[in-house]
C-alpha atoms as a PDB file:
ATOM      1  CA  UNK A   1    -117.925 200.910 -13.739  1.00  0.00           C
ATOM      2  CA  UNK A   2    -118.578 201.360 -10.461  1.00  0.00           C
ATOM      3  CA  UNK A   3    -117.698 204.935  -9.360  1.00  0.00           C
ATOM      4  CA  UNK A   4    -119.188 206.675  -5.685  1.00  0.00           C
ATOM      5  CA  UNK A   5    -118.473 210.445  -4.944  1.00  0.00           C
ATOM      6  CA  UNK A   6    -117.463 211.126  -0.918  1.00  0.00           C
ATOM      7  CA  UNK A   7    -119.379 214.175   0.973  1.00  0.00           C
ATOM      8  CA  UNK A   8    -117.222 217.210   1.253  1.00  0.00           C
ATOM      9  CA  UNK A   9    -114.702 216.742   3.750  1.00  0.00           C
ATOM     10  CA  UNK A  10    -115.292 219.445   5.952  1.00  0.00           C
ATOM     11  CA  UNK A  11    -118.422 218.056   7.101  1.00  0.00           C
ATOM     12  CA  UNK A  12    -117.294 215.069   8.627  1.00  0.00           C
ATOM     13  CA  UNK A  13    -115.300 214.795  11.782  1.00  0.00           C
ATOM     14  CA  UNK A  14    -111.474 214.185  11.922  1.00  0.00           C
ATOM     15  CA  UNK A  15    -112.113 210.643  13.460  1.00  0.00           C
ATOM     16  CA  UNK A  16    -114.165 209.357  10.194  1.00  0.00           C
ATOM     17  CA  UNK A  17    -112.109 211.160   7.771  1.00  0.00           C
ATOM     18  CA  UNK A  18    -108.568 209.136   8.962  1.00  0.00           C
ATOM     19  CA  UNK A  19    -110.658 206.309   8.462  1.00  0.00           C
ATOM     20  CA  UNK A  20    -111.590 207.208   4.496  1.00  0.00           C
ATOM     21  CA  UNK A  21    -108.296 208.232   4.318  1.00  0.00           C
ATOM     22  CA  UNK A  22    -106.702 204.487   5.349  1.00  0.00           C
ATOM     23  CA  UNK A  23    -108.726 202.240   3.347  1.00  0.00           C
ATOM     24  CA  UNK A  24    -107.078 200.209   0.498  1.00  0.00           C
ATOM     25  CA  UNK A  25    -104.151 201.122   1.478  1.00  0.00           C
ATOM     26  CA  UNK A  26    -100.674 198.556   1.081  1.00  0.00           C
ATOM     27  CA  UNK A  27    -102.153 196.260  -0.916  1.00  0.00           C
ATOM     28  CA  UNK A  28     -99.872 195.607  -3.830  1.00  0.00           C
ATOM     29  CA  UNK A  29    -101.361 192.413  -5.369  1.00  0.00           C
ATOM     30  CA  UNK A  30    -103.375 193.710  -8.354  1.00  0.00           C
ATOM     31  CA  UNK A  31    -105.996 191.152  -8.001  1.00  0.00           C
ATOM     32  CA  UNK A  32    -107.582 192.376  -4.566  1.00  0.00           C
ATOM     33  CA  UNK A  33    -106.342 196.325  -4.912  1.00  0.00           C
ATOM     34  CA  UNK A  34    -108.203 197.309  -7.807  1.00  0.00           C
ATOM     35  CA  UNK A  35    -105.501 197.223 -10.459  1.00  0.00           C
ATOM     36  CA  UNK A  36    -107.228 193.982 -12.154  1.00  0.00           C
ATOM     37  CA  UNK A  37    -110.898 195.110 -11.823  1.00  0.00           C
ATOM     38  CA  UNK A  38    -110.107 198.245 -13.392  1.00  0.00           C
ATOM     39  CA  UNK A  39    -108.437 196.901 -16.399  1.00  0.00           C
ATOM     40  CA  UNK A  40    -111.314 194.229 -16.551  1.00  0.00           C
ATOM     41  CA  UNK A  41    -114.056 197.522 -16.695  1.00  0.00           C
ATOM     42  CA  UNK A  42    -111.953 199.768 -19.202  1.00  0.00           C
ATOM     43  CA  UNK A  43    -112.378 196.498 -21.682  1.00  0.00           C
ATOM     44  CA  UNK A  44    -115.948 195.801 -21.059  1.00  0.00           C
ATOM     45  CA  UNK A  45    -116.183 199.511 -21.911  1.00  0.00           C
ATOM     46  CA  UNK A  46    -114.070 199.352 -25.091  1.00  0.00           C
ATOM     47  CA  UNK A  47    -115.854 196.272 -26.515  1.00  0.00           C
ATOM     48  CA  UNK A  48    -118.920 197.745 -26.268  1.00  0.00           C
ATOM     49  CA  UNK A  49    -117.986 200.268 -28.888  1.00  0.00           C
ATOM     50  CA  UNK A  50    -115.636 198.298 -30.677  1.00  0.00           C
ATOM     51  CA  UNK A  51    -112.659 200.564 -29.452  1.00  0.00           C
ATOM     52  CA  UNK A  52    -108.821 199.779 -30.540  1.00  0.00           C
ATOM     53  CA  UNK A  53    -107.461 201.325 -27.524  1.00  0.00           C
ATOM     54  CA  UNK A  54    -103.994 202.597 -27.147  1.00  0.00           C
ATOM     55  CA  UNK A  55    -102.286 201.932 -23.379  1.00  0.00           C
ATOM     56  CA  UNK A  56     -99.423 203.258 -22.305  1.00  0.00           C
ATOM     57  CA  UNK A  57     -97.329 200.950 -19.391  1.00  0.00           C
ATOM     58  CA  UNK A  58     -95.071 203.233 -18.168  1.00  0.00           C
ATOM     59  CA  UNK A  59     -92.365 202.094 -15.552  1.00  0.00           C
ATOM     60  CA  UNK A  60     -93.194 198.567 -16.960  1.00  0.00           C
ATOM     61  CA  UNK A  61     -90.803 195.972 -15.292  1.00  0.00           C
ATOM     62  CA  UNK A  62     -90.841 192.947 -16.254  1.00  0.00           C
ATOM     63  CA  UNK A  63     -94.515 193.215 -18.036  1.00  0.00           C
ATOM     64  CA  UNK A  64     -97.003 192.059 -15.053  1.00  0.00           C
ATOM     65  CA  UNK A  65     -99.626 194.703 -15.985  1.00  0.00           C
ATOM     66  CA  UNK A  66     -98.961 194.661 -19.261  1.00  0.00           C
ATOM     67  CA  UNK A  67    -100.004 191.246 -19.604  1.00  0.00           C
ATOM     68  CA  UNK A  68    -102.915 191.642 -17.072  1.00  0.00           C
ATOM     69  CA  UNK A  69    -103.995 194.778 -20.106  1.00  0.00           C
ATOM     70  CA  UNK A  70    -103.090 191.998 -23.352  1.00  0.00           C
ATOM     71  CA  UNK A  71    -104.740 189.058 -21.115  1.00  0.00           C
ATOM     72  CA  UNK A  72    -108.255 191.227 -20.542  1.00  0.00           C
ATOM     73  CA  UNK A  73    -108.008 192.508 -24.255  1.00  0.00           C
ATOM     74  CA  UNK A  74    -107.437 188.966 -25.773  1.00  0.00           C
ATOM     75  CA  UNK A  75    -110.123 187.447 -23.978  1.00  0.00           C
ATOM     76  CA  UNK A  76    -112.723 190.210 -24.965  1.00  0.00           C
ATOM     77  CA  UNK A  77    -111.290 189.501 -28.585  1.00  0.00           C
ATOM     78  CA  UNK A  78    -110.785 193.536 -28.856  1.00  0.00           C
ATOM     79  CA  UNK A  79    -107.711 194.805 -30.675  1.00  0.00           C
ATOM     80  CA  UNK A  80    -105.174 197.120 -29.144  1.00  0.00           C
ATOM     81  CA  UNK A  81    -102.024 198.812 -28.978  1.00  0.00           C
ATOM     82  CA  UNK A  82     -99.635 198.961 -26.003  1.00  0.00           C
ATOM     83  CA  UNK A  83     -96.889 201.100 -25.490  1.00  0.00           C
ATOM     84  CA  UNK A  84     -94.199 200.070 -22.632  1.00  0.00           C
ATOM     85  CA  UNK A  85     -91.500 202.120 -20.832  1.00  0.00           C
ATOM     86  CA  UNK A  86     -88.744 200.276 -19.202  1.00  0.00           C
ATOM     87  CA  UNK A  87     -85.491 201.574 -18.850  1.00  0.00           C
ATOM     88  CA  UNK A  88     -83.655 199.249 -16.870  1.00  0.00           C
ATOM     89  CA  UNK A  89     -81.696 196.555 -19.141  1.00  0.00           C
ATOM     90  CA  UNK A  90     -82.311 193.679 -17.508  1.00  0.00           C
ATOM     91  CA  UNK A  91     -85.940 194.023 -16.922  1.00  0.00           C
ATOM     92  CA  UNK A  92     -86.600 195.205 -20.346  1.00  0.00           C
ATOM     93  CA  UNK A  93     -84.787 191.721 -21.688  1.00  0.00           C
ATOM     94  CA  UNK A  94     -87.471 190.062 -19.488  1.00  0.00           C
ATOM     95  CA  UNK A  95     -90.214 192.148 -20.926  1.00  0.00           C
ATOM     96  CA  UNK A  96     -89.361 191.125 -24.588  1.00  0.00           C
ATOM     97  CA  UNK A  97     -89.122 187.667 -24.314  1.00  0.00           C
ATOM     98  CA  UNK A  98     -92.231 187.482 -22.784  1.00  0.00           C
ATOM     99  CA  UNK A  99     -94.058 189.188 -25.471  1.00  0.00           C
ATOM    100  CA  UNK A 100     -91.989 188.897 -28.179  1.00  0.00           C
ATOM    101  CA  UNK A 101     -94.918 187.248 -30.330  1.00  0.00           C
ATOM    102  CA  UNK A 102     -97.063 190.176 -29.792  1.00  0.00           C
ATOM    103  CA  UNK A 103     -96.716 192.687 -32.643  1.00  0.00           C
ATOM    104  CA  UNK A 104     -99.430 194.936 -31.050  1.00  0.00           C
ATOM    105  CA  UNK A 105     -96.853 195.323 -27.821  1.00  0.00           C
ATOM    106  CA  UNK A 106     -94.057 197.558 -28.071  1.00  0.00           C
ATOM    107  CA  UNK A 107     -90.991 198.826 -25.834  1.00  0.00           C
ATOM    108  CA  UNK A 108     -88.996 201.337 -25.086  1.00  0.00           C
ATOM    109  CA  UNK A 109     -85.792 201.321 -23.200  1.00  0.00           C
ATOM    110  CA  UNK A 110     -86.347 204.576 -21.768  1.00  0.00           C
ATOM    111  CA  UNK A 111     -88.060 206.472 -19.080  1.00  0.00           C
ATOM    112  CA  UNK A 112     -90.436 208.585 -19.491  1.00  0.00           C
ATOM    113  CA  UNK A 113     -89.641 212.593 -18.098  1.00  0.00           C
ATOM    114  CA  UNK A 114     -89.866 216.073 -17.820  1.00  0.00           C
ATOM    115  CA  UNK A 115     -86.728 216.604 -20.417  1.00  0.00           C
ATOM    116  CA  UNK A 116     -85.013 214.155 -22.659  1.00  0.00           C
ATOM    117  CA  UNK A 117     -81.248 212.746 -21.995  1.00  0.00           C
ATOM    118  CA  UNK A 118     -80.098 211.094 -19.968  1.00  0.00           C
ATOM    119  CA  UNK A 119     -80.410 210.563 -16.083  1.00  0.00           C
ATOM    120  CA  UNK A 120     -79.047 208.583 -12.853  1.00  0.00           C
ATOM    121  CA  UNK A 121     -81.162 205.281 -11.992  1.00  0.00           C
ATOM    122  CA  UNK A 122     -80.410 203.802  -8.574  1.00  0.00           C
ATOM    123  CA  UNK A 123     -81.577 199.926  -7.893  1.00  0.00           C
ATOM    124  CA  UNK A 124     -80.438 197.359  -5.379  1.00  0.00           C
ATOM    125  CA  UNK A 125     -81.272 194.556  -7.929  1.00  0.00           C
ATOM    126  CA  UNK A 126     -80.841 194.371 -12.270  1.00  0.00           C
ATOM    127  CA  UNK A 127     -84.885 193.402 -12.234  1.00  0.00           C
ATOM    128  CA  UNK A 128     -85.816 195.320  -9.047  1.00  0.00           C
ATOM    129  CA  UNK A 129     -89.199 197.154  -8.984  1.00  0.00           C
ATOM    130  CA  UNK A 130     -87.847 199.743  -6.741  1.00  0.00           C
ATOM    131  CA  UNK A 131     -85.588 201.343  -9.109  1.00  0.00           C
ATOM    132  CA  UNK A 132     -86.328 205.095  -9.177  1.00  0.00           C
ATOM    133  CA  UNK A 133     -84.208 208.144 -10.328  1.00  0.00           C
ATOM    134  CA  UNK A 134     -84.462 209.316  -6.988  1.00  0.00           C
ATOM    135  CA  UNK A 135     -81.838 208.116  -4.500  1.00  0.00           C
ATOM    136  CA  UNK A 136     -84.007 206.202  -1.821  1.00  0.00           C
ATOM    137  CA  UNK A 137     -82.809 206.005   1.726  1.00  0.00           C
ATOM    138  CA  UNK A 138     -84.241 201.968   1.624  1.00  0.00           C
ATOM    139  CA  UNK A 139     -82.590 200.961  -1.163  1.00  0.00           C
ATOM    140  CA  UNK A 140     -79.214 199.333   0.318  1.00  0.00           C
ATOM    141  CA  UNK A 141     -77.242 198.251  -1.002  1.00  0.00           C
ATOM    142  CA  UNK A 142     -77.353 200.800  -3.496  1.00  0.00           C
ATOM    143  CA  UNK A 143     -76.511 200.517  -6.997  1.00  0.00           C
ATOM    144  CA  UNK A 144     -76.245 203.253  -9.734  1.00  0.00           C
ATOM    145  CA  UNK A 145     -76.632 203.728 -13.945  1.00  0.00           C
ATOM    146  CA  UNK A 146     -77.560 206.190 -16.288  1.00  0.00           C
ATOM    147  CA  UNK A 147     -80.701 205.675 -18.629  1.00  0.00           C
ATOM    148  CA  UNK A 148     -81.784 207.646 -20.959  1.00  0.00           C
ATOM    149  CA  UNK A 149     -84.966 209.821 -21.017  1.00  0.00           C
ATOM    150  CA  UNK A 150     -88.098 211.125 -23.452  1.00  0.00           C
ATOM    151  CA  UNK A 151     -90.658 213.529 -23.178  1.00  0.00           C
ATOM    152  CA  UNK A 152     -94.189 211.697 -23.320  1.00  0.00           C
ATOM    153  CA  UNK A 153     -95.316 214.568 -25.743  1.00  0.00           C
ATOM    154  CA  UNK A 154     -92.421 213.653 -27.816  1.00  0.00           C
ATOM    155  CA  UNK A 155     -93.246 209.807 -28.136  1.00  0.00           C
ATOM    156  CA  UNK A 156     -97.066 210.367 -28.967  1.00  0.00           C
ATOM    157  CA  UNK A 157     -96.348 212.898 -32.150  1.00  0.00           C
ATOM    158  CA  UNK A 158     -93.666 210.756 -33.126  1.00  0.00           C
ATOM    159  CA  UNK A 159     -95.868 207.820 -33.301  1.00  0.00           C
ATOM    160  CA  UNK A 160     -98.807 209.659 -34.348  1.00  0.00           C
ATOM    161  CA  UNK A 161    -101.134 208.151 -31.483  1.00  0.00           C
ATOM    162  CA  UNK A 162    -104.321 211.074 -30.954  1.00  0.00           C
ATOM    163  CA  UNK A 163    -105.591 209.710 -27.725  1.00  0.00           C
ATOM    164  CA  UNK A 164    -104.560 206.995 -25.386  1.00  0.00           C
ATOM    165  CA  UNK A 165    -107.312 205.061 -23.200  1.00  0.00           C
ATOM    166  CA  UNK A 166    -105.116 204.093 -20.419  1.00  0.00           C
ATOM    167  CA  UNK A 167    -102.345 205.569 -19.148  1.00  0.00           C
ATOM    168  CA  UNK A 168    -100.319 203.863 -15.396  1.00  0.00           C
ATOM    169  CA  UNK A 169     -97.365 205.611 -14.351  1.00  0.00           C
ATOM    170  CA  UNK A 170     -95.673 203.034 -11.515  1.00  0.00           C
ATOM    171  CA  UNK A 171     -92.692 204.741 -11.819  1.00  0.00           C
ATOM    172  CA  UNK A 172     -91.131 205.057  -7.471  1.00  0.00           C
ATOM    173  CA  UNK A 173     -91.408 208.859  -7.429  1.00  0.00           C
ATOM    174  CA  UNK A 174     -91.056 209.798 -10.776  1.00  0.00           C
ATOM    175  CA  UNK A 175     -94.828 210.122 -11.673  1.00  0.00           C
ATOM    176  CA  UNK A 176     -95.245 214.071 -11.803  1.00  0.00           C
ATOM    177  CA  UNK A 177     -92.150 214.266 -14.182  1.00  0.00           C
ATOM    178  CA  UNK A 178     -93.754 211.400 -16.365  1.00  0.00           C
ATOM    179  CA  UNK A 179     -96.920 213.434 -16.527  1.00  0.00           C
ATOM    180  CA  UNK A 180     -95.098 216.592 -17.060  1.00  0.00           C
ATOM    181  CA  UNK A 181     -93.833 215.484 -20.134  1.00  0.00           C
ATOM    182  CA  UNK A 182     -97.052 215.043 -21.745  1.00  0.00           C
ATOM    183  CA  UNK A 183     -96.951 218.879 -22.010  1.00  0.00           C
ATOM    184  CA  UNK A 184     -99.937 220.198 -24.042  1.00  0.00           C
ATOM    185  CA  UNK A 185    -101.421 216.016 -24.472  1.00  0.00           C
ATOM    186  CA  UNK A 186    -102.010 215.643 -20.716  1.00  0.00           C
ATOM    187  CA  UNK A 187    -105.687 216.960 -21.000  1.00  0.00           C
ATOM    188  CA  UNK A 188    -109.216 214.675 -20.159  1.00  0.00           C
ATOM    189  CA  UNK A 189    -110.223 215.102 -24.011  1.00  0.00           C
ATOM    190  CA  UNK A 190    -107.214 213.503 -24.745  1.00  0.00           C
ATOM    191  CA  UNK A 191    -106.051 211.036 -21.904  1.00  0.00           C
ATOM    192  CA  UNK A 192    -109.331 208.722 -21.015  1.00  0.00           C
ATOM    193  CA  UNK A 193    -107.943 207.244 -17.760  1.00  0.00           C
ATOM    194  CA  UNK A 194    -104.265 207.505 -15.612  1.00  0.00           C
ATOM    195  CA  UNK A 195    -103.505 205.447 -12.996  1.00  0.00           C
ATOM    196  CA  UNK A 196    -100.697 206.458 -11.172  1.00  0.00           C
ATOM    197  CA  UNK A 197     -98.893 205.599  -7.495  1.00  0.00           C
ATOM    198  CA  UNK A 198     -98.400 207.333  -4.406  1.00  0.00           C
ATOM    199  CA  UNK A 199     -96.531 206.387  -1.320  1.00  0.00           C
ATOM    200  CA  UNK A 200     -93.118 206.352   0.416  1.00  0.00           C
ATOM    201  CA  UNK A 201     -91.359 206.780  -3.471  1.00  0.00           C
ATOM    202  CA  UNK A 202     -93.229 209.878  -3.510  1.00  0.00           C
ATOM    203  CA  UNK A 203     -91.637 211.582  -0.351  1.00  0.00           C
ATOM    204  CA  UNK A 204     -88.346 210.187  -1.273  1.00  0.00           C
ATOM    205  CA  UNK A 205     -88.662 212.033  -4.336  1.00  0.00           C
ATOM    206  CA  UNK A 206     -89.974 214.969  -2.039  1.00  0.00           C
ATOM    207  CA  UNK A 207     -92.670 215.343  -3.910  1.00  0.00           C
ATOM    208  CA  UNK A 208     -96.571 215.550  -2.915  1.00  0.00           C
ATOM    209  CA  UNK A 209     -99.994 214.047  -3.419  1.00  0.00           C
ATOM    210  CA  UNK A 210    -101.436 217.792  -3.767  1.00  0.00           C
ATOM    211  CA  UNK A 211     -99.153 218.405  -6.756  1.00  0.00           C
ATOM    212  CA  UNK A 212    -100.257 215.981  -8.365  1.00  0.00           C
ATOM    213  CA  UNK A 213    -103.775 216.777  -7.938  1.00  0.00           C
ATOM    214  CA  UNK A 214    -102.745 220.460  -8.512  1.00  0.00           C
ATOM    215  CA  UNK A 215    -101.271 219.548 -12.124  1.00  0.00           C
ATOM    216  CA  UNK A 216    -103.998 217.091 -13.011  1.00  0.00           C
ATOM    217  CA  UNK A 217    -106.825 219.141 -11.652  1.00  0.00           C
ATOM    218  CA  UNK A 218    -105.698 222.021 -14.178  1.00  0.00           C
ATOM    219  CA  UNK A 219    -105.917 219.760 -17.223  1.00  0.00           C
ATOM    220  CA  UNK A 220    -109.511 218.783 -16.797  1.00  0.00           C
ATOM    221  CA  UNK A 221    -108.883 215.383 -14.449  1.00  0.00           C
ATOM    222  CA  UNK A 222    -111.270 214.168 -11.718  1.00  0.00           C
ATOM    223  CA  UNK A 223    -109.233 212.258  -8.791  1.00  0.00           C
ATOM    224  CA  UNK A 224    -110.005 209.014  -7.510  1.00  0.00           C
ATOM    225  CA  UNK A 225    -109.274 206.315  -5.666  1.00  0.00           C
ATOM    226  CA  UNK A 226    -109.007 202.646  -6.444  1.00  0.00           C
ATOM    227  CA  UNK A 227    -110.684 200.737  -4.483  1.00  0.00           C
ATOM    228  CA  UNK A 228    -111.019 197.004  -4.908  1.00  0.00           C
ATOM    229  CA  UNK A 229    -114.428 197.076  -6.824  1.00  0.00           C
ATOM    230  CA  UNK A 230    -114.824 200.523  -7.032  1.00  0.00           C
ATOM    231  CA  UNK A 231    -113.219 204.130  -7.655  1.00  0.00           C
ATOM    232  CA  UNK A 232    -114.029 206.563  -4.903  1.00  0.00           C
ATOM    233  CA  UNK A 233    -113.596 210.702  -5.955  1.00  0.00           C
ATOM    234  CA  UNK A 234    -111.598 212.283  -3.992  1.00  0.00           C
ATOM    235  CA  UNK A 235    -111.393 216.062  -3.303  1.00  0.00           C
ATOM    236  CA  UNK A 236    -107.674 216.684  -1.808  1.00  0.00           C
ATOM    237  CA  UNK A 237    -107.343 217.250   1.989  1.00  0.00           C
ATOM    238  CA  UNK A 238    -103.953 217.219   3.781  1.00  0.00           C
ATOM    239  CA  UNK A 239    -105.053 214.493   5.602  1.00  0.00           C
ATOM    240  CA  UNK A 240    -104.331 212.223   2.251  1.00  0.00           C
ATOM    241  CA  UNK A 241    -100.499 212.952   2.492  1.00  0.00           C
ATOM    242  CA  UNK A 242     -99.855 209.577   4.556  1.00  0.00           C
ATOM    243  CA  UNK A 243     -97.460 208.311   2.049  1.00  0.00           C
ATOM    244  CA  UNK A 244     -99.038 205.350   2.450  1.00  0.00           C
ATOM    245  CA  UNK A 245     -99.136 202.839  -0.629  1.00  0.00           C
ATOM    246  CA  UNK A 246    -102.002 202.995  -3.007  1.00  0.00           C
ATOM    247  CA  UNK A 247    -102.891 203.819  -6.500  1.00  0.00           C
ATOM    248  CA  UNK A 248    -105.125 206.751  -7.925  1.00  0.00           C
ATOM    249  CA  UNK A 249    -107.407 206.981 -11.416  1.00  0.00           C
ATOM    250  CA  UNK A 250    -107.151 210.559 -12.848  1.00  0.00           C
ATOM    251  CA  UNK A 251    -110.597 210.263 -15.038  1.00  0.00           C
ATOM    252  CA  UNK A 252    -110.812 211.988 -18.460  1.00  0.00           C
ATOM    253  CA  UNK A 253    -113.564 213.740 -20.081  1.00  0.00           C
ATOM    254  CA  UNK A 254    -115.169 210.321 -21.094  1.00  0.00           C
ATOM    255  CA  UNK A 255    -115.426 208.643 -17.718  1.00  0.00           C
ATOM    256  CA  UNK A 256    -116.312 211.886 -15.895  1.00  0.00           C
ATOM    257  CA  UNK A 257    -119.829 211.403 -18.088  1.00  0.00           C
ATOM    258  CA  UNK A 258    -120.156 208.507 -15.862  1.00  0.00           C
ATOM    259  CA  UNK A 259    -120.455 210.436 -12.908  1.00  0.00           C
END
């Protein structure tokens, strides 16, 4: 795995840094944006050592990455164990039927949070990938249901599961709740990689890049940025809050030996 550290950022003039700042970002087709290669390194990584990793697909839709995950695992003939999120009905009909032979998949019709209950979910369409429990001024027309909720920490006793490999949160403003909820699990000895997104959800939800760094930071986490062949460390500057569309790796104690 490819993976390039940036000088500090107070060395290099504003000009250059808005242009580090703009790169990869928009791109939402998983084959040129990153998404694809990085799934394709974790699994060259976990065949190597004959790892059974355990993924967690949280905010998982109808199942596109968690097929791109079973697709790379199957053809590297490693075993796994995926864990999806989906609390939207429709969607998560979608997601069964298309994996409904797997036993190694498994859903839940929930969302992943901060607290467990129940919550408001607001969506223009029944499969819609915008759907987010925060009331976005693009969704129109807007439509409304309640879901219910668990606490990551909850799910992983529950289920017994030590460590997971690979953890994406796509979840429209939501993600620093998700992580949240991993309470005392969301550490790098515990959590190998998270990829999680930032963008316009994120100020809908009025939340921030920096907190996110903040949170993940204090757990052990290095940030960085997926590129399409590449992750690039970042080291937070203000200059990152664009809310501009792109994805970040949080890497655990086992990649950060990479460095």
């Amino acid at each position: 795995m490819r993976i390039i550290k940036l000088p500090l950022y107070k060395k290099l003039p504003r000009y250059v840094l808005s242009r580090i700042f703009a790169s990869n970002a928009g791109n939402t087709n998983a084959a040129e944006n990153g998404e694809t290669w990085l799934i394709a390194q974790l699994v060259n990584g976990w065949a190597k050592i004959k790892e059974t990793p355990v993924i967690f697909d949280v905010g998982a839709n109808r199942g596109e990455y968690s097929a791109l995950a079973e697709t790379a695992c199957r053809s590297s003939e490693i075993s796994f164990s995926l864990h999806a999120f989906e609390p939207m009905p429709h969607s998560a009909a979608l997601f069964r039927e298309r994996f409904t032979s797997l036993p190694s998949v498994t859903l839940s019709e929930a969302a992943l949070a901060e607290t467990r209950g129940e919550a408001p979910v607001y969506f223009t369409e029944d499969d819609s990938t915008f759907a987010s429990l925060h009331k976005r001024e693009l969704l129109n027309p807007l439509k409304q249901q309640v879901i219910q909720t668990i606490r990551g920490d909850t799910y992983v006793a529950d289920k017994r599961i030590p460590k997971i490999h690979l953890l994406k949160v796509d979840t429209e403003g939501h993600e620093i709740s998700v992580l949240k909820g991993f309470g005392d699990f969301l550490q790098a000895k515990t959590i190998d990689c998270i990829q999680f997104e930032y963008g316009g959800a994120t100020l809908d939800a009025h939340g921030t890049l920096r907190e996110l760094f903040l949170l993940l930071e204090s757990r052990g986490f290095v940030i960085a940025r997926l590129m399409p062949t590449y992750l690039e460390v970042q080291h937070y500057h203000p200059l990152l809050e664009d809310f501009e569309y792109r994805n970040y790796v949080a890497l655990g104690s086992e990649l950060q030996a990479r460095l």
